[in-house]
PDB file of N, CA and C in Angstrom:
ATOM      1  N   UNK A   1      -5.299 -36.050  36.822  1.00  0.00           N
ATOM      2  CA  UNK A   1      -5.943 -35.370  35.709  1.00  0.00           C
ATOM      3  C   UNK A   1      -6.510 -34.047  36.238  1.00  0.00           C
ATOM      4  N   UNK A   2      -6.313 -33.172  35.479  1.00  0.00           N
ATOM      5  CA  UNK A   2      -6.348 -31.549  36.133  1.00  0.00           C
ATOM      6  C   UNK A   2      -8.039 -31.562  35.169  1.00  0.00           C
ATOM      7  N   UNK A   3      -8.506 -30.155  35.878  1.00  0.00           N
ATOM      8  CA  UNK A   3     -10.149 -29.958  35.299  1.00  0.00           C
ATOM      9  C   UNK A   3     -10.281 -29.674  33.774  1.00  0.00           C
ATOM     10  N   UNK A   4      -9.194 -29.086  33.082  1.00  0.00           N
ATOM     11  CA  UNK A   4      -9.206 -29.306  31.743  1.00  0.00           C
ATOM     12  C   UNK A   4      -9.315 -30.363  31.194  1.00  0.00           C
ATOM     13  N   UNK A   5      -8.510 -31.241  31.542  1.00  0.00           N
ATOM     14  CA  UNK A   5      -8.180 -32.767  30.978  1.00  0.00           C
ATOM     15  C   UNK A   5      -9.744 -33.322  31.629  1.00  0.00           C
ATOM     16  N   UNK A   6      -9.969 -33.165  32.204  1.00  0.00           N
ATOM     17  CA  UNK A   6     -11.503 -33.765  32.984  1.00  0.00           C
ATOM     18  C   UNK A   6     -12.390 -33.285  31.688  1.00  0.00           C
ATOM     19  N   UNK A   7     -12.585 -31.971  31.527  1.00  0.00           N
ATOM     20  CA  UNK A   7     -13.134 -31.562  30.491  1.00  0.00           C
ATOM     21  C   UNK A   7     -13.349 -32.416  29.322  1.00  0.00           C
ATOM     22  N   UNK A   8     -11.874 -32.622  28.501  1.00  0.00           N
ATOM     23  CA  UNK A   8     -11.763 -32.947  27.843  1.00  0.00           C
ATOM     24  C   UNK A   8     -11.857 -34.427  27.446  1.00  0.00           C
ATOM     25  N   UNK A   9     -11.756 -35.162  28.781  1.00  0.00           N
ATOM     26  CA  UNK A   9     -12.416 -36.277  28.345  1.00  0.00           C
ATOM     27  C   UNK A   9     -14.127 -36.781  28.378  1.00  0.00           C
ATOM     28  N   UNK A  10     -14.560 -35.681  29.209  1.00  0.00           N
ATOM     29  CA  UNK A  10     -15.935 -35.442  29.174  1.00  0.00           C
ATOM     30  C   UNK A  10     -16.419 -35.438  27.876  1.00  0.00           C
ATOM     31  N   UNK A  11     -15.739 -34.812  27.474  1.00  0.00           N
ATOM     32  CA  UNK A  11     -16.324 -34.389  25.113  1.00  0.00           C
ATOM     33  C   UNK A  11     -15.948 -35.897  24.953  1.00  0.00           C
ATOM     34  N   UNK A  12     -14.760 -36.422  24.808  1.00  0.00           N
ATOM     35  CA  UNK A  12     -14.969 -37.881  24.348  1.00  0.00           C
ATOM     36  C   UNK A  12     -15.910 -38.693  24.780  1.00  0.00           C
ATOM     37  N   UNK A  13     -16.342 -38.857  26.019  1.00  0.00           N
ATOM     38  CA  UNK A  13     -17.521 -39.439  26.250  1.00  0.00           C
ATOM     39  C   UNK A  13     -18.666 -38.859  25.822  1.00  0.00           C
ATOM     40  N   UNK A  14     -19.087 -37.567  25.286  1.00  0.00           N
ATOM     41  CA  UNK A  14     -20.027 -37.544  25.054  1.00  0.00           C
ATOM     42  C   UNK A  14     -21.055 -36.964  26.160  1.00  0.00           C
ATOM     43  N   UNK A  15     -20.148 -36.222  27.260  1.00  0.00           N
ATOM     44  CA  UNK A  15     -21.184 -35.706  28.409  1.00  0.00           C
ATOM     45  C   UNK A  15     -20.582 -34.376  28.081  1.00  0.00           C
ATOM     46  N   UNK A  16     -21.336 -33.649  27.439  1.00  0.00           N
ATOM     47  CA  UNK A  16     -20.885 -32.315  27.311  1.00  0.00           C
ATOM     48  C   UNK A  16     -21.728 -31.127  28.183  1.00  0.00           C
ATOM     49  N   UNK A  17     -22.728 -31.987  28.876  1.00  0.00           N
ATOM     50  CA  UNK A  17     -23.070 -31.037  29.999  1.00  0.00           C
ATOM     51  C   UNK A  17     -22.123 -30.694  31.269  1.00  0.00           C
ATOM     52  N   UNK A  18     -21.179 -32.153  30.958  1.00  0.00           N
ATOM     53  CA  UNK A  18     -20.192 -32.517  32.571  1.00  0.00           C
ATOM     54  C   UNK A  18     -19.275 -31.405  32.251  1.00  0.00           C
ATOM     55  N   UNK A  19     -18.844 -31.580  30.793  1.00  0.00           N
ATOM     56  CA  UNK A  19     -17.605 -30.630  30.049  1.00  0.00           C
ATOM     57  C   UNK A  19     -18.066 -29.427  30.493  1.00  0.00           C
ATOM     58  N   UNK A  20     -18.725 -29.025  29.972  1.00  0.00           N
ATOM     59  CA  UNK A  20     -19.517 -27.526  30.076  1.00  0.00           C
ATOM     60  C   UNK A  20     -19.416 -27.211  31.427  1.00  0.00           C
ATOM     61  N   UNK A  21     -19.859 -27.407  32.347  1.00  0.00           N
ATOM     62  CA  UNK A  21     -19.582 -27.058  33.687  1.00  0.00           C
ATOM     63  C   UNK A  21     -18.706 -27.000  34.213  1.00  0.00           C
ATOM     64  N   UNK A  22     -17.437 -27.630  33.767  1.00  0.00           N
ATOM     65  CA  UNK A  22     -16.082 -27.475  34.321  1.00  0.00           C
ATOM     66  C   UNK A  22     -15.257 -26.317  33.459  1.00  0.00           C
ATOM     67  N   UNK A  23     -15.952 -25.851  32.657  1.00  0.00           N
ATOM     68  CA  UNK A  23     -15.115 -24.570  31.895  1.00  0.00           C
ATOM     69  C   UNK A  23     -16.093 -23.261  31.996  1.00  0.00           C
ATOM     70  N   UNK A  24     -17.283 -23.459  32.096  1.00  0.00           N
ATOM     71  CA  UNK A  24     -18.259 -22.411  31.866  1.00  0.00           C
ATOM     72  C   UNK A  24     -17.897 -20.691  32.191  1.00  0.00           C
ATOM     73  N   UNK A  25     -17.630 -21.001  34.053  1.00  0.00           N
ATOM     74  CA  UNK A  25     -17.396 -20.005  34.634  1.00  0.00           C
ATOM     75  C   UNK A  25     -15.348 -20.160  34.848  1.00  0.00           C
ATOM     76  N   UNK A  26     -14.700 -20.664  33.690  1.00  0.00           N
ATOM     77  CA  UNK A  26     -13.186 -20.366  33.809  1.00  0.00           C
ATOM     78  C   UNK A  26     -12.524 -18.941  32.737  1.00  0.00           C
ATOM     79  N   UNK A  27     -11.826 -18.764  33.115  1.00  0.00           N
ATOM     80  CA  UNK A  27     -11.286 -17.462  32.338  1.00  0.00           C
ATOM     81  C   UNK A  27      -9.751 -17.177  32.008  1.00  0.00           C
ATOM     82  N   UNK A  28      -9.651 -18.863  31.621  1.00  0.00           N
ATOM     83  CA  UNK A  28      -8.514 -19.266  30.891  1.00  0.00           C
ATOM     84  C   UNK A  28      -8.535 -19.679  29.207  1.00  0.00           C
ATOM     85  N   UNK A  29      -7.405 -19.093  28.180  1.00  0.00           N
ATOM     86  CA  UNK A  29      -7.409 -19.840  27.174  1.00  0.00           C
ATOM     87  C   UNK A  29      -8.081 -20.810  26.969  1.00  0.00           C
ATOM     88  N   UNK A  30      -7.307 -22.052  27.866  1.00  0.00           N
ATOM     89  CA  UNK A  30      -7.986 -23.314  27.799  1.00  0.00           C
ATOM     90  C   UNK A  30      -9.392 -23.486  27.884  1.00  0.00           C
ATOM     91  N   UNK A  31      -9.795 -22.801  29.264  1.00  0.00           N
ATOM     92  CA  UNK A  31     -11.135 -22.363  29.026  1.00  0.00           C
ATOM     93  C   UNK A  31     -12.108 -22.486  27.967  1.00  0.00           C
ATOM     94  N   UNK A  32     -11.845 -21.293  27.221  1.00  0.00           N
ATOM     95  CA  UNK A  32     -12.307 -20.597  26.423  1.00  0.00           C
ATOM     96  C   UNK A  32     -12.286 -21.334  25.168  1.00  0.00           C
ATOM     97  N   UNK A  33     -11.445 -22.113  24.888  1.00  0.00           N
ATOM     98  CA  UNK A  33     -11.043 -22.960  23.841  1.00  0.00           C
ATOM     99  C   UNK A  33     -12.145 -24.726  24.221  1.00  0.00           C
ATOM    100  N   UNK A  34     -12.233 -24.666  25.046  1.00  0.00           N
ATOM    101  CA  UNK A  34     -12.867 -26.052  25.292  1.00  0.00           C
ATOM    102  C   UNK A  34     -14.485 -25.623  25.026  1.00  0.00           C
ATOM    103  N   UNK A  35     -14.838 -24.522  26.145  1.00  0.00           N
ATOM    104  CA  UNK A  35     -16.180 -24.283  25.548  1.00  0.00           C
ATOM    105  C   UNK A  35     -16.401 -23.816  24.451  1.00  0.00           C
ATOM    106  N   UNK A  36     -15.558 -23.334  23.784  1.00  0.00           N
ATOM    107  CA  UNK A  36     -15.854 -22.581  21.906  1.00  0.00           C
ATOM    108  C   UNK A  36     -15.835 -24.265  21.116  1.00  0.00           C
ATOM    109  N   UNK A  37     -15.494 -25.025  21.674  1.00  0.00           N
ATOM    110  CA  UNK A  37     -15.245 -26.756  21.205  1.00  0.00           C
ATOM    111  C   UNK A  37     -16.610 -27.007  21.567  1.00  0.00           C
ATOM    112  N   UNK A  38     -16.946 -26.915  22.659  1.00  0.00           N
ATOM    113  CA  UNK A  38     -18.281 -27.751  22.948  1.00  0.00           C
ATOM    114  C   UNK A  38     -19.682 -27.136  22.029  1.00  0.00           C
ATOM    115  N   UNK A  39     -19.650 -25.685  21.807  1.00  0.00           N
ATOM    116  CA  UNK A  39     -20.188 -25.254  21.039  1.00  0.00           C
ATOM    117  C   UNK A  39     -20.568 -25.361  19.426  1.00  0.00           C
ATOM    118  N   UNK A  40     -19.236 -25.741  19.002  1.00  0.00           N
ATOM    119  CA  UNK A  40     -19.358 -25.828  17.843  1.00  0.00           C
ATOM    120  C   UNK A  40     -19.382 -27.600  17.756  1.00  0.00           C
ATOM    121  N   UNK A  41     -19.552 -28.505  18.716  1.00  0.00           N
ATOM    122  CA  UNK A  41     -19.662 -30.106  18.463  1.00  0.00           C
ATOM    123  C   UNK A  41     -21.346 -29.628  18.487  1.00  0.00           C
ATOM    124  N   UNK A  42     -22.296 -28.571  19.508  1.00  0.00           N
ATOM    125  CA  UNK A  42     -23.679 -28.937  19.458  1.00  0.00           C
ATOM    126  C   UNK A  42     -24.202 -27.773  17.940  1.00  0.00           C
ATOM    127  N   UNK A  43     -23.196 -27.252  17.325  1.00  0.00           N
ATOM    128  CA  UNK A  43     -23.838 -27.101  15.939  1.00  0.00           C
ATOM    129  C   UNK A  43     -24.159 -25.580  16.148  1.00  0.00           C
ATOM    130  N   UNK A  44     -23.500 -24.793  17.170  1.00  0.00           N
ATOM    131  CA  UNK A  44     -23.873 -22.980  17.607  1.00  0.00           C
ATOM    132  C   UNK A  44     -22.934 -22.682  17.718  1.00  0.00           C
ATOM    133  N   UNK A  45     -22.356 -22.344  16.125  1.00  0.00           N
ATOM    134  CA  UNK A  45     -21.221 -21.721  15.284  1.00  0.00           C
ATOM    135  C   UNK A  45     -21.010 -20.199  16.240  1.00  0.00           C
ATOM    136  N   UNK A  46     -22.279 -19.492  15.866  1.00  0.00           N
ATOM    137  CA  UNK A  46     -21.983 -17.953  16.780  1.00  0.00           C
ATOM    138  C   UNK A  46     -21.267 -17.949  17.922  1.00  0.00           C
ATOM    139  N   UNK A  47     -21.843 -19.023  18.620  1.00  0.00           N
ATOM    140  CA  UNK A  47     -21.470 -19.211  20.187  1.00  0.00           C
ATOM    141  C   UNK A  47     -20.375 -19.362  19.856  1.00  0.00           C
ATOM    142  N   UNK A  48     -19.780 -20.615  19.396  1.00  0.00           N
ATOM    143  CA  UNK A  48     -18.418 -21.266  19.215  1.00  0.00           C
ATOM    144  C   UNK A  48     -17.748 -20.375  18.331  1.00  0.00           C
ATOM    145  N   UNK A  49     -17.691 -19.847  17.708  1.00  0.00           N
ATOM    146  CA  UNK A  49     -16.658 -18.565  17.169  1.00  0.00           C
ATOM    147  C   UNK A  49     -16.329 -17.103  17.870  1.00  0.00           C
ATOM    148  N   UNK A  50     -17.449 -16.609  19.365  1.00  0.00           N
ATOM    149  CA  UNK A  50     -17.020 -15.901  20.322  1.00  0.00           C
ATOM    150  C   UNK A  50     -16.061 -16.645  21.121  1.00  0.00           C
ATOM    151  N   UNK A  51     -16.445 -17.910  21.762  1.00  0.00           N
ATOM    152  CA  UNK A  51     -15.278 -18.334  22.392  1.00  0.00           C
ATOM    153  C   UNK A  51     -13.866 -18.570  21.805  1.00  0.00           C
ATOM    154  N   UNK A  52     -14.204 -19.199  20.918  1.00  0.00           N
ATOM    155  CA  UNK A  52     -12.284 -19.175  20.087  1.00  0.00           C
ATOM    156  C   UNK A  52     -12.092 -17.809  20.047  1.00  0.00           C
ATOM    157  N   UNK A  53     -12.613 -16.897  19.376  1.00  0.00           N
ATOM    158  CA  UNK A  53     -12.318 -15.772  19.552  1.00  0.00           C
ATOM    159  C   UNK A  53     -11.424 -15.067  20.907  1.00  0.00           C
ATOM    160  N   UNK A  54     -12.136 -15.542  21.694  1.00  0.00           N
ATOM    161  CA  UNK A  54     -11.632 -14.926  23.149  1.00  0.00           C
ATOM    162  C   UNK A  54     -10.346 -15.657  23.622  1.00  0.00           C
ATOM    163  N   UNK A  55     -10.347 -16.809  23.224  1.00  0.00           N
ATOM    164  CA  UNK A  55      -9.000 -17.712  23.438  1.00  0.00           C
ATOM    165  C   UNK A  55      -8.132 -17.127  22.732  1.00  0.00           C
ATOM    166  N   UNK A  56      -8.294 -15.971  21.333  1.00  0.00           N
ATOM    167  CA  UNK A  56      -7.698 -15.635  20.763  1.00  0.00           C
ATOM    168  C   UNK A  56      -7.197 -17.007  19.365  1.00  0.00           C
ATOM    169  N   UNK A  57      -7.796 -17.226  19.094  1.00  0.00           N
ATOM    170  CA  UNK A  57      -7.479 -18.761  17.894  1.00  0.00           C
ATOM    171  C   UNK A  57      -9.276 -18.556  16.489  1.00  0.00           C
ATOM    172  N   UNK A  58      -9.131 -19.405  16.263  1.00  0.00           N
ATOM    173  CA  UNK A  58     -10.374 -18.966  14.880  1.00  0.00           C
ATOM    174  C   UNK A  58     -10.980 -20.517  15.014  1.00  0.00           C
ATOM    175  N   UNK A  59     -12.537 -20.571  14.550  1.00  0.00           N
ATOM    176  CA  UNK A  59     -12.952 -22.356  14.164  1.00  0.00           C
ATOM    177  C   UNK A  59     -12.285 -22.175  12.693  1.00  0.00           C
ATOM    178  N   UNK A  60     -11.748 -23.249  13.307  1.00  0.00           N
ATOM    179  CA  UNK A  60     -11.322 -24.711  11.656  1.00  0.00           C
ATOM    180  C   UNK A  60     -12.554 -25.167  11.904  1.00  0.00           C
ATOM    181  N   UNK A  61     -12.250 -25.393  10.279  1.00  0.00           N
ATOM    182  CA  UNK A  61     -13.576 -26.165   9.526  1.00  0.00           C
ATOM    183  C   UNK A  61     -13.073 -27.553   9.401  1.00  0.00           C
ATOM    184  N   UNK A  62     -12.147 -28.576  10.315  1.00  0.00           N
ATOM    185  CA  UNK A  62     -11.699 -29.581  10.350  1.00  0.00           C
ATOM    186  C   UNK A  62     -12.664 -30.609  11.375  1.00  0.00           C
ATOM    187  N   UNK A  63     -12.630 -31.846  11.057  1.00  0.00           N
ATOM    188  CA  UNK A  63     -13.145 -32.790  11.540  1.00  0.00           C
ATOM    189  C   UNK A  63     -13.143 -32.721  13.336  1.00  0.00           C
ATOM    190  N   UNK A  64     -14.400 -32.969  14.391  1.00  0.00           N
ATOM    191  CA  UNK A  64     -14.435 -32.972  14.955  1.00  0.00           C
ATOM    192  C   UNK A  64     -13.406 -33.559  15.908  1.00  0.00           C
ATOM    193  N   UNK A  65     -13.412 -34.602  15.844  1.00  0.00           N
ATOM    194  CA  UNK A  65     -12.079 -35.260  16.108  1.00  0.00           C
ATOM    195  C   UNK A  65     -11.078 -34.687  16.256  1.00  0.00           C
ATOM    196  N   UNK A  66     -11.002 -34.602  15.011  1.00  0.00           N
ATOM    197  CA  UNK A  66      -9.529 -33.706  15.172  1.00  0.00           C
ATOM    198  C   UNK A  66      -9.333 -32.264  15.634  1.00  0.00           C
ATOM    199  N   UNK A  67     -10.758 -31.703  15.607  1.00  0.00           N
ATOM    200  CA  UNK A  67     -10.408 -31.200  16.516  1.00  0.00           C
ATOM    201  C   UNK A  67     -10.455 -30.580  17.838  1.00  0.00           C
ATOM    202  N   UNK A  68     -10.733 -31.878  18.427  1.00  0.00           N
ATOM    203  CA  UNK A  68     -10.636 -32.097  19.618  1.00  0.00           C
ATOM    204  C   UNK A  68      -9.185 -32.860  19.835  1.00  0.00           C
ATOM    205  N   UNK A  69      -8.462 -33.382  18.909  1.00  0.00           N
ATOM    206  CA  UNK A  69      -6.803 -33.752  19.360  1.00  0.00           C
ATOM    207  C   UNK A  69      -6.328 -32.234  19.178  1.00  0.00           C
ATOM    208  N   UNK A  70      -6.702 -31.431  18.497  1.00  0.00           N
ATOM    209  CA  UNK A  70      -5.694 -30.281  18.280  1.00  0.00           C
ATOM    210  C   UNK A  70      -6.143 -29.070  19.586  1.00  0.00           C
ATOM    211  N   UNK A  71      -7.369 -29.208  20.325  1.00  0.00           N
ATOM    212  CA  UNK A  71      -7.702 -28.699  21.572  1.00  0.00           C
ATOM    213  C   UNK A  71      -6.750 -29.123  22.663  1.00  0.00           C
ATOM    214  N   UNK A  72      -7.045 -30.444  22.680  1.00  0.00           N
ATOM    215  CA  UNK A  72      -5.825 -31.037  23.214  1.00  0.00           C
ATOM    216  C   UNK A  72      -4.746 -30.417  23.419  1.00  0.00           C
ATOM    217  N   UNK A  73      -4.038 -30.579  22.119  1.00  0.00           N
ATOM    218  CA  UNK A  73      -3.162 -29.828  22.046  1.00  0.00           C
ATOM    219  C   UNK A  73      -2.693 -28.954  22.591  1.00  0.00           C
ATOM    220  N   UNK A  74      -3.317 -28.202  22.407  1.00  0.00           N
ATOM    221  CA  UNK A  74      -3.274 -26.533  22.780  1.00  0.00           C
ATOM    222  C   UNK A  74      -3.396 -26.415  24.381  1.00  0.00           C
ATOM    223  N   UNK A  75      -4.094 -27.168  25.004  1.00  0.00           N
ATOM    224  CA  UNK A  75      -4.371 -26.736  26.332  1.00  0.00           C
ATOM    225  C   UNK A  75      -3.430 -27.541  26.727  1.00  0.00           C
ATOM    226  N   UNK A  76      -2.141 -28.250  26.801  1.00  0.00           N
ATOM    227  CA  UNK A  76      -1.636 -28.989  26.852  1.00  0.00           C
ATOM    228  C   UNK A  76      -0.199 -27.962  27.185  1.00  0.00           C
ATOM    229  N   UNK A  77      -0.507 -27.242  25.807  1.00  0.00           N
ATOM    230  CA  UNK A  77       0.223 -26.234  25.553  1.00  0.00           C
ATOM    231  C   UNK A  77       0.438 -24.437  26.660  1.00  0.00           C
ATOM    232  N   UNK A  78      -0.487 -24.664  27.211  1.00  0.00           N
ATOM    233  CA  UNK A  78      -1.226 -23.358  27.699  1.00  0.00           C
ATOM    234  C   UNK A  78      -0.511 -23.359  28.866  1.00  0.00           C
TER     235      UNK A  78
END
């Protein structure tokens, strides 16, 4: 499991301080896309709409969950 995927299962558990630290200081898409995720799960839209931004992608107004499968996704993709 590579540090994204670490990331990302960090948000499923629910340690989004662990998450956060493994993307904070990265300056990848994926990156950028995981912490604009972690942002907008603690409810700091501003925050979380600079980072998608920078990943180049927009917040959906879709279910957490989902989207965190469609983060997935994407960094999967990257």
């Amino acid at each position: 499991m590579n540090r994204l995927q670490q990331a990302i299962k960090f948000i499923e558990l629910d340690k989004w301080d662990d998450a956060h630290a493994l993307v904070q200081d990265g300056a990848s898409k994926s990156d950028y896309l995981i912490h604009g995720l972690l942002h907008r799960i603690e409810g700091d839209m501003p925050n979380a709409r600079y980072w998608y931004s920078q990943a180049g992608e927009v917040v959906l107004e879709n279910a957490i969950d989902d989207e965190i499968k469609r983060v997935k996704t994407l960094i999967n993709n990257d």
